[in-house]
PDB file of N, CA and C in Angstrom:
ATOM      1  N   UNK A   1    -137.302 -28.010 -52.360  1.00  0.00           N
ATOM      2  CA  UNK A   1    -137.506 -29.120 -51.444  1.00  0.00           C
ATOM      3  C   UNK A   1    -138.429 -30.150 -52.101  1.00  0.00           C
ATOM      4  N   UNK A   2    -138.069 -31.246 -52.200  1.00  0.00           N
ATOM      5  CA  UNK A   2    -139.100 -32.573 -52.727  1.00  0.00           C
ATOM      6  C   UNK A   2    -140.214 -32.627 -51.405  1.00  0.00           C
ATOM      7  N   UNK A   3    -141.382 -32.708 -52.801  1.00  0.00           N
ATOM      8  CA  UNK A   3    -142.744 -32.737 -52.198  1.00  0.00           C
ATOM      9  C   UNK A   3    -142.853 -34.531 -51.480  1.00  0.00           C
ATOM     10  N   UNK A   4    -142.918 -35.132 -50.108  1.00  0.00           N
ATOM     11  CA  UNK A   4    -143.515 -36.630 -50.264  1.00  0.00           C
ATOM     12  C   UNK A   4    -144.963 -35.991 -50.450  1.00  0.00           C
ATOM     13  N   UNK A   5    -145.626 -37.400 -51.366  1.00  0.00           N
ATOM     14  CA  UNK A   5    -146.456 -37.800 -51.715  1.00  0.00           C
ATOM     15  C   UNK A   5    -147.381 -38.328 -50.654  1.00  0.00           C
ATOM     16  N   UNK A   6    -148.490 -37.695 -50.801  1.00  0.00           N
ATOM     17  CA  UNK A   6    -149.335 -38.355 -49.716  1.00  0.00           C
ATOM     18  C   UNK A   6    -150.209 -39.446 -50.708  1.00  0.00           C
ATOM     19  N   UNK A   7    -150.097 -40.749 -50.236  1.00  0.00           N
ATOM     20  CA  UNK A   7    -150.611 -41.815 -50.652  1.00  0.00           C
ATOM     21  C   UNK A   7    -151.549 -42.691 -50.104  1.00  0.00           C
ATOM     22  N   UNK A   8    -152.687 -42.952 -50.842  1.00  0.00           N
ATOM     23  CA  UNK A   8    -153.863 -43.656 -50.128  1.00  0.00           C
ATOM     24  C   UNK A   8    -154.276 -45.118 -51.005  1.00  0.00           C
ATOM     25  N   UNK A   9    -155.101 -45.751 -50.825  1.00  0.00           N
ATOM     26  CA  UNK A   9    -155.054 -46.738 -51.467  1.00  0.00           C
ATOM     27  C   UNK A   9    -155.786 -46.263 -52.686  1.00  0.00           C
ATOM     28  N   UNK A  10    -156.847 -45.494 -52.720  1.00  0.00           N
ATOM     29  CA  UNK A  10    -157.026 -44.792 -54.249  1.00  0.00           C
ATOM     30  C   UNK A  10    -156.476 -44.391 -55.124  1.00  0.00           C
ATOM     31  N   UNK A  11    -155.373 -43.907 -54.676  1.00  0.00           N
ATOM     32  CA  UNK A  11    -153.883 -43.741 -55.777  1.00  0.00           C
ATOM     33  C   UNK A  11    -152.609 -44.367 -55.516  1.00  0.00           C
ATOM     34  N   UNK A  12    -152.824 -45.114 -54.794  1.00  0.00           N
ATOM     35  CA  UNK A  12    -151.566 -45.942 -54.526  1.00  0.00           C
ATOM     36  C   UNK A  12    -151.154 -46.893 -56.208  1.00  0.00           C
ATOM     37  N   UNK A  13    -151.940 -47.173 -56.762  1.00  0.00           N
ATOM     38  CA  UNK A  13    -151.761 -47.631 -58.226  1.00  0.00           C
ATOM     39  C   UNK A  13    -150.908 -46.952 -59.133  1.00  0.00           C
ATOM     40  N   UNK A  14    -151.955 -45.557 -59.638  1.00  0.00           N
ATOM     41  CA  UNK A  14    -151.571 -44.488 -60.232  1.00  0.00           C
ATOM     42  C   UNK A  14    -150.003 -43.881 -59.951  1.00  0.00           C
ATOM     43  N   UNK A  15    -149.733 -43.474 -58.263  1.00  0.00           N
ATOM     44  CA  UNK A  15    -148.497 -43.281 -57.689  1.00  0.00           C
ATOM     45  C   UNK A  15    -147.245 -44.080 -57.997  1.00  0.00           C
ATOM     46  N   UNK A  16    -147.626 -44.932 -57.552  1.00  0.00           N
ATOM     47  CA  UNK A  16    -146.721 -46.161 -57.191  1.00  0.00           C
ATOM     48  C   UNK A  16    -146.154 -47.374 -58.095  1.00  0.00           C
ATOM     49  N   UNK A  17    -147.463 -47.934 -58.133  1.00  0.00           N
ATOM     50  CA  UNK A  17    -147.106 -49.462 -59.583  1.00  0.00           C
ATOM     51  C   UNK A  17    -147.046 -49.121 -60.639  1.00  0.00           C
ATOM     52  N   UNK A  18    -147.817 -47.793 -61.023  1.00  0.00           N
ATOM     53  CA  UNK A  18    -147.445 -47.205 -62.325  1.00  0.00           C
ATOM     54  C   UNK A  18    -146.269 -46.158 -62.407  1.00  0.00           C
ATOM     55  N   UNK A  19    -146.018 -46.065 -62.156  1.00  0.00           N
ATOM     56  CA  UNK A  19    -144.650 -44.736 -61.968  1.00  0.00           C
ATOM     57  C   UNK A  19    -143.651 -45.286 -62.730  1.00  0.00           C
ATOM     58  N   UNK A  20    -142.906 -43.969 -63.604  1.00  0.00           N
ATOM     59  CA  UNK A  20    -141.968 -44.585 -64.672  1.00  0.00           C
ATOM     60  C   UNK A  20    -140.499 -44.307 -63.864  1.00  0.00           C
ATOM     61  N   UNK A  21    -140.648 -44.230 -62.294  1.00  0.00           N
ATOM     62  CA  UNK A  21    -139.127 -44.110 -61.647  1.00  0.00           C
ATOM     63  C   UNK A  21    -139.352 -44.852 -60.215  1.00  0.00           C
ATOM     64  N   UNK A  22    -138.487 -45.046 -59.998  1.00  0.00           N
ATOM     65  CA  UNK A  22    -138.533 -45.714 -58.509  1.00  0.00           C
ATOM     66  C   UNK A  22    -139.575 -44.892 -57.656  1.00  0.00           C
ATOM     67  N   UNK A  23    -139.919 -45.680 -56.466  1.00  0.00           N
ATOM     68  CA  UNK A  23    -140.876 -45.216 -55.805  1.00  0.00           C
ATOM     69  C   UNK A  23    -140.625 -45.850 -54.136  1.00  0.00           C
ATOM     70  N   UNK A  24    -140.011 -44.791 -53.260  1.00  0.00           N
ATOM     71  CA  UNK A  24    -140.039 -45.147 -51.820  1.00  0.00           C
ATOM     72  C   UNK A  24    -141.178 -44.934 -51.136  1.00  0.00           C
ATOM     73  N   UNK A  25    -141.826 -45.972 -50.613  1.00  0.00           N
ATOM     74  CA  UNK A  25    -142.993 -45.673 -49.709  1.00  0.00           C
ATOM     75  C   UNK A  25    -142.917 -45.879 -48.318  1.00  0.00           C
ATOM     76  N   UNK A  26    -143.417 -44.786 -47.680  1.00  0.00           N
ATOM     77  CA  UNK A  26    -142.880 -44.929 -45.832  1.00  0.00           C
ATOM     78  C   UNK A  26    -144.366 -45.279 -45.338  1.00  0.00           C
ATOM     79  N   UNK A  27    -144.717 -46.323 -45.216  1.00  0.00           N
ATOM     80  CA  UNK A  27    -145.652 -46.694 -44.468  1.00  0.00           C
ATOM     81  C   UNK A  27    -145.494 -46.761 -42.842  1.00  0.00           C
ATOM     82  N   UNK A  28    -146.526 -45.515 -42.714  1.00  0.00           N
ATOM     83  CA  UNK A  28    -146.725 -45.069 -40.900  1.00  0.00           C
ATOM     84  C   UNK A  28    -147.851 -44.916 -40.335  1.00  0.00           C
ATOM     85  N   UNK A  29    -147.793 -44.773 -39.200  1.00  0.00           N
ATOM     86  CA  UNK A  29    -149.107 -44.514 -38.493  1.00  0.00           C
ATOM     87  C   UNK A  29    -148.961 -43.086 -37.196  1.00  0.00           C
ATOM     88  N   UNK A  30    -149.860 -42.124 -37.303  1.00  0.00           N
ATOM     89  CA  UNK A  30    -149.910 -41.258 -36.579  1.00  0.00           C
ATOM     90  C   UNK A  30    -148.908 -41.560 -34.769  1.00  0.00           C
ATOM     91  N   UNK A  31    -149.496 -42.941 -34.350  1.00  0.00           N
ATOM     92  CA  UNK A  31    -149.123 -43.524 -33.141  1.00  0.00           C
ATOM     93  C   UNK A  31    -148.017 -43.880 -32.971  1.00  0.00           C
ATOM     94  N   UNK A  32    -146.868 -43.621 -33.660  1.00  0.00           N
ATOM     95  CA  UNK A  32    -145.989 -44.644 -34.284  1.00  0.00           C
ATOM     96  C   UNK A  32    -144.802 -43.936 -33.832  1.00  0.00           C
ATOM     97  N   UNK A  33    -144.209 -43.857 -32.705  1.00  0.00           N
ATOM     98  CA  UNK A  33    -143.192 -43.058 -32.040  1.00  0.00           C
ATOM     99  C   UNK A  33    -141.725 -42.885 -33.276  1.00  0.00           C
ATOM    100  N   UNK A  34    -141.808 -44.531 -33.599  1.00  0.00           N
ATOM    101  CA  UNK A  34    -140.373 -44.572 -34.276  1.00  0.00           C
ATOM    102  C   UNK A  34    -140.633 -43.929 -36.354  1.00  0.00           C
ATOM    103  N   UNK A  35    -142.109 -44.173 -36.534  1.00  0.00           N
ATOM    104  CA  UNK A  35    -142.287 -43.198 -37.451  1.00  0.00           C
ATOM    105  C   UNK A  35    -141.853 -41.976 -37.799  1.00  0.00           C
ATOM    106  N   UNK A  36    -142.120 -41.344 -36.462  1.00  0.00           N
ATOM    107  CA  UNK A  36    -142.245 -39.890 -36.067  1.00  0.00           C
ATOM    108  C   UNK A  36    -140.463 -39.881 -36.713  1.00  0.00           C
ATOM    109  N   UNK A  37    -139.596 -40.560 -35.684  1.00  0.00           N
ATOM    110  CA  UNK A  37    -138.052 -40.551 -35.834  1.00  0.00           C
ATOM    111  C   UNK A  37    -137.524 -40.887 -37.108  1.00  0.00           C
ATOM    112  N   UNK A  38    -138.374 -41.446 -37.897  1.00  0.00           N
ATOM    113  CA  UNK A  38    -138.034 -41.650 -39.466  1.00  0.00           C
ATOM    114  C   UNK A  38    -138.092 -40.662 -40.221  1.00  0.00           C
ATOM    115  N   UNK A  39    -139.428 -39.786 -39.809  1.00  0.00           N
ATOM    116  CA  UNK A  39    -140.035 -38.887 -40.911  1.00  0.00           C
ATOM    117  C   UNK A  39    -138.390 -37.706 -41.320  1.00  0.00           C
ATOM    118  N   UNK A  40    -138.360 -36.848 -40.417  1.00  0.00           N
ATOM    119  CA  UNK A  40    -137.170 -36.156 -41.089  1.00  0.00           C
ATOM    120  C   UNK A  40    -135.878 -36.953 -41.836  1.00  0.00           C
ATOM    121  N   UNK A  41    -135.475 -38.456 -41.843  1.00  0.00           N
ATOM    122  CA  UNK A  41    -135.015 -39.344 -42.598  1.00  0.00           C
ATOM    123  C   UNK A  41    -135.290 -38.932 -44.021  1.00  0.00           C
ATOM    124  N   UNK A  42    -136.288 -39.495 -44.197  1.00  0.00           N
ATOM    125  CA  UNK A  42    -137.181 -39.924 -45.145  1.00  0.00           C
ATOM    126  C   UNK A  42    -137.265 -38.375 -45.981  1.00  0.00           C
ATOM    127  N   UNK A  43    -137.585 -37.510 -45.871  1.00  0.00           N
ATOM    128  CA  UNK A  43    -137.465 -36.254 -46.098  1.00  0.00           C
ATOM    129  C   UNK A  43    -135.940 -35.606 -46.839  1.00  0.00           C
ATOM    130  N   UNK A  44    -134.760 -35.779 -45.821  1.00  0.00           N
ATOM    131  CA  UNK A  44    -133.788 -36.040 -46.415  1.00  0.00           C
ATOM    132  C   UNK A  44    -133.192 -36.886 -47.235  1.00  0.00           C
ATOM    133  N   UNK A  45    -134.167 -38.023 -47.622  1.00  0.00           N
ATOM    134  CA  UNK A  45    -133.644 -38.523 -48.459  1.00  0.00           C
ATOM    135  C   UNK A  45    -133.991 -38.357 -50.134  1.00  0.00           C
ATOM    136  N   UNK A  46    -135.407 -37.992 -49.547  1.00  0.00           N
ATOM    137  CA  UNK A  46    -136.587 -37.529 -51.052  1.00  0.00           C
ATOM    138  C   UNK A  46    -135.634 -36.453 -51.315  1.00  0.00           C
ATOM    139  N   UNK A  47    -134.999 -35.326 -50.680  1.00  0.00           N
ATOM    140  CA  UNK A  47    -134.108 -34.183 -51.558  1.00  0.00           C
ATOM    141  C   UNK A  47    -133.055 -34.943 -52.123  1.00  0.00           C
ATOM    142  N   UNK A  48    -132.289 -35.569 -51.273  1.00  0.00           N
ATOM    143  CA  UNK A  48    -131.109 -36.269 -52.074  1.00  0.00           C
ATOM    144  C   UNK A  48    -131.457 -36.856 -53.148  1.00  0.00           C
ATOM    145  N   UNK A  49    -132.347 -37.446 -53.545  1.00  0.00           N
ATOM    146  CA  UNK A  49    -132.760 -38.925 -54.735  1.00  0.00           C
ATOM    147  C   UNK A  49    -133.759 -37.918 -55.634  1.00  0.00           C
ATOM    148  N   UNK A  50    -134.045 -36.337 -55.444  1.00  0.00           N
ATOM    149  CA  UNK A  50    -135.370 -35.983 -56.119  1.00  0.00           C
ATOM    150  C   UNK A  50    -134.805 -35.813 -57.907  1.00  0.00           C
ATOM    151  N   UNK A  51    -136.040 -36.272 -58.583  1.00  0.00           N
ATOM    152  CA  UNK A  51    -135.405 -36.782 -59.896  1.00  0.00           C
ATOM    153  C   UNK A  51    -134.986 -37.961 -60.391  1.00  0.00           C
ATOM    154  N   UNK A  52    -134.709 -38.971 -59.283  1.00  0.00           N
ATOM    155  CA  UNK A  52    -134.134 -40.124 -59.077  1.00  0.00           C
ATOM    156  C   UNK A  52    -135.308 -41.204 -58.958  1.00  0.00           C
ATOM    157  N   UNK A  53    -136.161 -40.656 -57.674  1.00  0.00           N
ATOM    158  CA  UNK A  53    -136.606 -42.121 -57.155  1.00  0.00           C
ATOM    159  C   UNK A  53    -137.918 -40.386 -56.751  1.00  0.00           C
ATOM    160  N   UNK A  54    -139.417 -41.232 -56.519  1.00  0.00           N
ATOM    161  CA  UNK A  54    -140.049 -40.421 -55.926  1.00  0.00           C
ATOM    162  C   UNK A  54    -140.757 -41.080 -54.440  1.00  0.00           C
ATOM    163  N   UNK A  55    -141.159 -39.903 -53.533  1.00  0.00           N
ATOM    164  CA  UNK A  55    -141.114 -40.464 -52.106  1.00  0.00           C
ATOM    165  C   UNK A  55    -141.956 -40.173 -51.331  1.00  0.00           C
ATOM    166  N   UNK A  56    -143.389 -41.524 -51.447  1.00  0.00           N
ATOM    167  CA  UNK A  56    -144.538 -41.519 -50.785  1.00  0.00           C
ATOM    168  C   UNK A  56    -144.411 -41.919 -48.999  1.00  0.00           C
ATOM    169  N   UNK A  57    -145.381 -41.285 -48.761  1.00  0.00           N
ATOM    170  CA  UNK A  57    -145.954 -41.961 -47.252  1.00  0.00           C
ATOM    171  C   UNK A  57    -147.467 -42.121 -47.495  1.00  0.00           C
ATOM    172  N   UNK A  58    -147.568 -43.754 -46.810  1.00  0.00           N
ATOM    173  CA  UNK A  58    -149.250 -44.187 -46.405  1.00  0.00           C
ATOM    174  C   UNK A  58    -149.441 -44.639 -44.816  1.00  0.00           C
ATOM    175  N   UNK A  59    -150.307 -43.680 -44.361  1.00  0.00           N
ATOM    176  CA  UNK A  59    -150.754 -43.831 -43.599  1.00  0.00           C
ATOM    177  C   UNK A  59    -151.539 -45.084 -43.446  1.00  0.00           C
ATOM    178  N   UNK A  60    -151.172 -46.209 -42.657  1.00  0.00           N
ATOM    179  CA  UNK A  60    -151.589 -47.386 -42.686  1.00  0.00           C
ATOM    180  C   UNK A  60    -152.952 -47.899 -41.928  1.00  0.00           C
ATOM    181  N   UNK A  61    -152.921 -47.060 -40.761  1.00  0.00           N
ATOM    182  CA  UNK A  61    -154.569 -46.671 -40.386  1.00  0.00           C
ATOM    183  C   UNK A  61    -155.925 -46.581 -41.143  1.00  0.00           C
ATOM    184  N   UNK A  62    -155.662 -45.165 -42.060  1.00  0.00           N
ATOM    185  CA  UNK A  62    -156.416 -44.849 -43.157  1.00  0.00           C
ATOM    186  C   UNK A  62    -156.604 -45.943 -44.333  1.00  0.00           C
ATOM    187  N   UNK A  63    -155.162 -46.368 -44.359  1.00  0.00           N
ATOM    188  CA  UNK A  63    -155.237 -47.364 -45.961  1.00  0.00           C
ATOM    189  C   UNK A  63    -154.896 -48.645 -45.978  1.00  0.00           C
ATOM    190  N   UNK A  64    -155.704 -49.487 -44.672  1.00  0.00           N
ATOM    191  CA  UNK A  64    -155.198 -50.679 -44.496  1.00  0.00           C
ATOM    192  C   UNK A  64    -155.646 -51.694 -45.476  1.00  0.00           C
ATOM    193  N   UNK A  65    -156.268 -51.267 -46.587  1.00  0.00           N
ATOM    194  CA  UNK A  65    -156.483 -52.350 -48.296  1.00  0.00           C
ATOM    195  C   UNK A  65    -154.878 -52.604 -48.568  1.00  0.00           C
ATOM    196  N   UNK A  66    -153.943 -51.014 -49.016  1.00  0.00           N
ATOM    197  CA  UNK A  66    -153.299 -51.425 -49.419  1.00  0.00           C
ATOM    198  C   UNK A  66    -151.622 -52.210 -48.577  1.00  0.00           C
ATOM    199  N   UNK A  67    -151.885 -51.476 -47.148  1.00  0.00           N
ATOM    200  CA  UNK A  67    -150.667 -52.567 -46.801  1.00  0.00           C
ATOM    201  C   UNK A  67    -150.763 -53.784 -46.264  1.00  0.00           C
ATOM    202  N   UNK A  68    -152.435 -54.203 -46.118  1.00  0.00           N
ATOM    203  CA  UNK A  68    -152.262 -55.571 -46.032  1.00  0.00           C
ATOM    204  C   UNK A  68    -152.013 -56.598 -47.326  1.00  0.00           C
ATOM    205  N   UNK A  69    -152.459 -55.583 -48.425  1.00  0.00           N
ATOM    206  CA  UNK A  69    -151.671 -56.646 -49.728  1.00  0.00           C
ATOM    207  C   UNK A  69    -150.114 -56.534 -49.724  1.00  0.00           C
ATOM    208  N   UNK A  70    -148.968 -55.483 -49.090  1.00  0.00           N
ATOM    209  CA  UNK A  70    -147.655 -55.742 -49.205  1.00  0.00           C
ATOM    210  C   UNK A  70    -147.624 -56.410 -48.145  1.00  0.00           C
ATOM    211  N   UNK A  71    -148.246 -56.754 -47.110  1.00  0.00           N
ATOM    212  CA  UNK A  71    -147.630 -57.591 -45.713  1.00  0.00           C
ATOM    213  C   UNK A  71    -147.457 -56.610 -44.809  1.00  0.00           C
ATOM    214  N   UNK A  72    -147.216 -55.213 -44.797  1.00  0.00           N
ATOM    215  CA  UNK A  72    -147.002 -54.416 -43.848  1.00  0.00           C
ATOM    216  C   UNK A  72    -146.908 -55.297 -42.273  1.00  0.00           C
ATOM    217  N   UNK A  73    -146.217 -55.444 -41.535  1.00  0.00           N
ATOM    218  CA  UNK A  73    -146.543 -56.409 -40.335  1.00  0.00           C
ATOM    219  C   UNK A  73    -146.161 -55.252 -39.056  1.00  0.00           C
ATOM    220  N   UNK A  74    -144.993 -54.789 -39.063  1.00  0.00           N
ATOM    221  CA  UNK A  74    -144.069 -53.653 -38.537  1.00  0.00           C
ATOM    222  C   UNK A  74    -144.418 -52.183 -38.755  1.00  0.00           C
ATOM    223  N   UNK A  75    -144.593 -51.357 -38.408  1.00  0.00           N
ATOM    224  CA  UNK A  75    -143.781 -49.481 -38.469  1.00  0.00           C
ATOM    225  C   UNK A  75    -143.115 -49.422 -37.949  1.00  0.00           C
ATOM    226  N   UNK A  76    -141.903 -48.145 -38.435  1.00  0.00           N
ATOM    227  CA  UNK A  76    -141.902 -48.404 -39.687  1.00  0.00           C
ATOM    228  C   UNK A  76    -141.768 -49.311 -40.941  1.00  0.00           C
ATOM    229  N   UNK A  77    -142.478 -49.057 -42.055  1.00  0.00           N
ATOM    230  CA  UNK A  77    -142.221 -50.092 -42.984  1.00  0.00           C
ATOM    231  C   UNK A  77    -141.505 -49.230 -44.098  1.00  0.00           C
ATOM    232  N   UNK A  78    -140.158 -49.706 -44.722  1.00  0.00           N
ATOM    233  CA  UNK A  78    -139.680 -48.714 -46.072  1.00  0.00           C
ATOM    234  C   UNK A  78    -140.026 -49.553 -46.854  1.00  0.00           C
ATOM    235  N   UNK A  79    -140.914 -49.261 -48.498  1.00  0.00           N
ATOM    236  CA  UNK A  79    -140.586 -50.187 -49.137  1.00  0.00           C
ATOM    237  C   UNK A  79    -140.233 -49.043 -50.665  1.00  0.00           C
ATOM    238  N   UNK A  80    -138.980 -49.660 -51.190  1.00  0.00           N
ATOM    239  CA  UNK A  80    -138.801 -49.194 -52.686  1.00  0.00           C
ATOM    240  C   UNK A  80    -139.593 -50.233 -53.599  1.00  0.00           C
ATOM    241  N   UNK A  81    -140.328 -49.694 -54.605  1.00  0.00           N
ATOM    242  CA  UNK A  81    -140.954 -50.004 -56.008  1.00  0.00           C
ATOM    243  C   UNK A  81    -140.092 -49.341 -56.924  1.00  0.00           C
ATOM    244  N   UNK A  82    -139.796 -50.811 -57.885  1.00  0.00           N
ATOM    245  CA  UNK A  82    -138.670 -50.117 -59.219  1.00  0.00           C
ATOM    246  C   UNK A  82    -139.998 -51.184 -60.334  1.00  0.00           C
ATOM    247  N   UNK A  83    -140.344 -51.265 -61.128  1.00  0.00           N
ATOM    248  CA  UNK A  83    -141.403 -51.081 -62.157  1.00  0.00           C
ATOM    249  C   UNK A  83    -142.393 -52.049 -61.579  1.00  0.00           C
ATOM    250  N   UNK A  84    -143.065 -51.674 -60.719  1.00  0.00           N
ATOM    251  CA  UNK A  84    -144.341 -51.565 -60.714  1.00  0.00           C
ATOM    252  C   UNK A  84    -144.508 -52.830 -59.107  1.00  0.00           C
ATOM    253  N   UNK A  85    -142.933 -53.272 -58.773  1.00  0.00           N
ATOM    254  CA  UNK A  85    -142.787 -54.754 -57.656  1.00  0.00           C
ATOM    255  C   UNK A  85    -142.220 -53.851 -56.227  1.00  0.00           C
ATOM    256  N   UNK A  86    -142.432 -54.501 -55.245  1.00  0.00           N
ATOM    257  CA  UNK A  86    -142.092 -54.438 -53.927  1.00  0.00           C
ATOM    258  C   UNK A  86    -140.113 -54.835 -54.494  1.00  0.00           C
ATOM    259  N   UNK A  87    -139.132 -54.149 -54.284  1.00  0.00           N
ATOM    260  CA  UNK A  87    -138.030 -54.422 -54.396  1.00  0.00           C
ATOM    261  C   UNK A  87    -136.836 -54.808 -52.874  1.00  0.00           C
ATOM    262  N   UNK A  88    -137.348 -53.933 -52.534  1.00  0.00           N
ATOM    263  CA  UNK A  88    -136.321 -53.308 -51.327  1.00  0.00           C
ATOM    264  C   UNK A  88    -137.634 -53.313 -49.711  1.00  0.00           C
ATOM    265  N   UNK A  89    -137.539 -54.066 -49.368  1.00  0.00           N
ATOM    266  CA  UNK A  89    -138.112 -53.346 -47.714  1.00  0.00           C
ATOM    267  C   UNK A  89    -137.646 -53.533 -46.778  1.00  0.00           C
ATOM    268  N   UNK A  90    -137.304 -52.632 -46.066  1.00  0.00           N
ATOM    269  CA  UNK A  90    -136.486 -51.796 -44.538  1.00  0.00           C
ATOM    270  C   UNK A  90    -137.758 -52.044 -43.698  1.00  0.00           C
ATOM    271  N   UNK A  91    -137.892 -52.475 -42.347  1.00  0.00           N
ATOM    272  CA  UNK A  91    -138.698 -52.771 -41.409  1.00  0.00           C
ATOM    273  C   UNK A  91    -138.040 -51.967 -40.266  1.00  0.00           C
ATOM    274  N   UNK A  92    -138.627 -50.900 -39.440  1.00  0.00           N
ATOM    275  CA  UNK A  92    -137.823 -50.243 -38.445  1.00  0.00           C
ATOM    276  C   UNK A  92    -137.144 -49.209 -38.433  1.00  0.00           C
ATOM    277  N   UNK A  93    -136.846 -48.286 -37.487  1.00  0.00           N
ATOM    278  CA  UNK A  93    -136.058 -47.244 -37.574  1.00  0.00           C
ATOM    279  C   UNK A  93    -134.586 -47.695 -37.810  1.00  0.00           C
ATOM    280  N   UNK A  94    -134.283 -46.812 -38.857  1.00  0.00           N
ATOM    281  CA  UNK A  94    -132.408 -47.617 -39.969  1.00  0.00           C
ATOM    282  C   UNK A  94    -132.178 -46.832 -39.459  1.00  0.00           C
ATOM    283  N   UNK A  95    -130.586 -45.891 -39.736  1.00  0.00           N
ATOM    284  CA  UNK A  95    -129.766 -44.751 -39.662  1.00  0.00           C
ATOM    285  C   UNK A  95    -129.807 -44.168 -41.420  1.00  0.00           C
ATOM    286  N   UNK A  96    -130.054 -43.540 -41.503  1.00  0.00           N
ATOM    287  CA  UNK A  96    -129.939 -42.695 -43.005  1.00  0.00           C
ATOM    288  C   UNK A  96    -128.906 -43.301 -43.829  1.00  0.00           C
ATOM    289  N   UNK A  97    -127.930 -43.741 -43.875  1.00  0.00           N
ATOM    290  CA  UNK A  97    -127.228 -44.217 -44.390  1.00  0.00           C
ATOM    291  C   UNK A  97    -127.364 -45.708 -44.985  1.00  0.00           C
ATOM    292  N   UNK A  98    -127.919 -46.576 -44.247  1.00  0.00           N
ATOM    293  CA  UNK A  98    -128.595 -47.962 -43.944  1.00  0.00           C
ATOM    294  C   UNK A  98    -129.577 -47.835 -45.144  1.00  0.00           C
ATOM    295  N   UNK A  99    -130.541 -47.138 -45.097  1.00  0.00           N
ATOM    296  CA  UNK A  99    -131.486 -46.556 -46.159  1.00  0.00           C
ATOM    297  C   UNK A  99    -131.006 -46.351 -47.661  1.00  0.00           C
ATOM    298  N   UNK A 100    -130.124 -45.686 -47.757  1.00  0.00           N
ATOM    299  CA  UNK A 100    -129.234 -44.528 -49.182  1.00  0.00           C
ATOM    300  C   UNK A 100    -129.006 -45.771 -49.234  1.00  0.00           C
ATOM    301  N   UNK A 101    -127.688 -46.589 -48.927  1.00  0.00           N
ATOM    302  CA  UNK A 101    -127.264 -47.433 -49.840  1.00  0.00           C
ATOM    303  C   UNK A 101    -128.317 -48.913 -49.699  1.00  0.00           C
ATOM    304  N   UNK A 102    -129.544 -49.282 -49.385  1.00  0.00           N
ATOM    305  CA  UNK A 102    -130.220 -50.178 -50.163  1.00  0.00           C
ATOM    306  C   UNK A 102    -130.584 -49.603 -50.974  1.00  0.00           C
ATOM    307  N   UNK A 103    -131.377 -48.110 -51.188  1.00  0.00           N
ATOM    308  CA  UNK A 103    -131.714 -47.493 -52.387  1.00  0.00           C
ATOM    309  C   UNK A 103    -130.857 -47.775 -53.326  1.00  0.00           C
ATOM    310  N   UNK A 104    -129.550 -46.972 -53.288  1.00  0.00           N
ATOM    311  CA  UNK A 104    -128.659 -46.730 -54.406  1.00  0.00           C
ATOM    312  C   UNK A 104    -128.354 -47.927 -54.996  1.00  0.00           C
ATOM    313  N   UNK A 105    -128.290 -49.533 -54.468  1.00  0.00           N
ATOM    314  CA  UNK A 105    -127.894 -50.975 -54.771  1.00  0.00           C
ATOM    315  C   UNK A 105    -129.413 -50.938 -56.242  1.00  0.00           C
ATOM    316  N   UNK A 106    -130.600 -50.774 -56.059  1.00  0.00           N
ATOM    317  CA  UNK A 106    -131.560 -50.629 -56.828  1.00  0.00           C
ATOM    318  C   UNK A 106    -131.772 -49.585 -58.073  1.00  0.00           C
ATOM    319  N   UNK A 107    -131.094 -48.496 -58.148  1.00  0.00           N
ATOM    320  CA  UNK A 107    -130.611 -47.281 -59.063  1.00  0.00           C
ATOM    321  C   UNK A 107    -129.693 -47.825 -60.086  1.00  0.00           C
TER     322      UNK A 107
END
């Protein structure tokens, strides 16, 4: 089973902008009903893509340095990083499928 990454703004660098493979980040918040409805998403998708793409969550509560530098405005927020840039961001609960193929358009 692919591990997500728990991500904070202390390693959000290291994780994320530096990473030599894609990088999905699920920015959520504990409160966040439609989070909650993402998370097993998001999960299934880190197995499908593992090897591929790797697949953080930041708690946006805890690490509001780093999503007020992406804009975070919404939860959920998806965003893919392909070398080291904001590429891809999904705002809202998608359907799994909605998700896979913006990923796969970036692969």
């Amino acid at each position: 089973m692919a591990a997500k990454i728990e991500l904070t703004d202390a390693n959000f660098g290291k994780e994320v902008v530096e990473s030599s493979i894609p990088v999905l980040v699920d920015f959520w918040a504990p409160w966040c009903h439609p989070c909650r409805a993402l998370d097993p998403i998001v999960q299934e998708i880190a197995q499908e893509y593992e090897g591929k793409i790797k697949v953080g969550k930041l708690n946006t509560d805890d690490n509001r340095e780093t999503a007020m530098k992406y804009g975070i405005m919404s939860l959920p927020t998806l965003l893919l990083f392909k070398g080291g840039q904001a590429r891809v961001r999904i705002v809202g609960l998608q359907p799994k499928k909605a998700i896979a193929d913006r990923i796969s358009e970036e692969l």
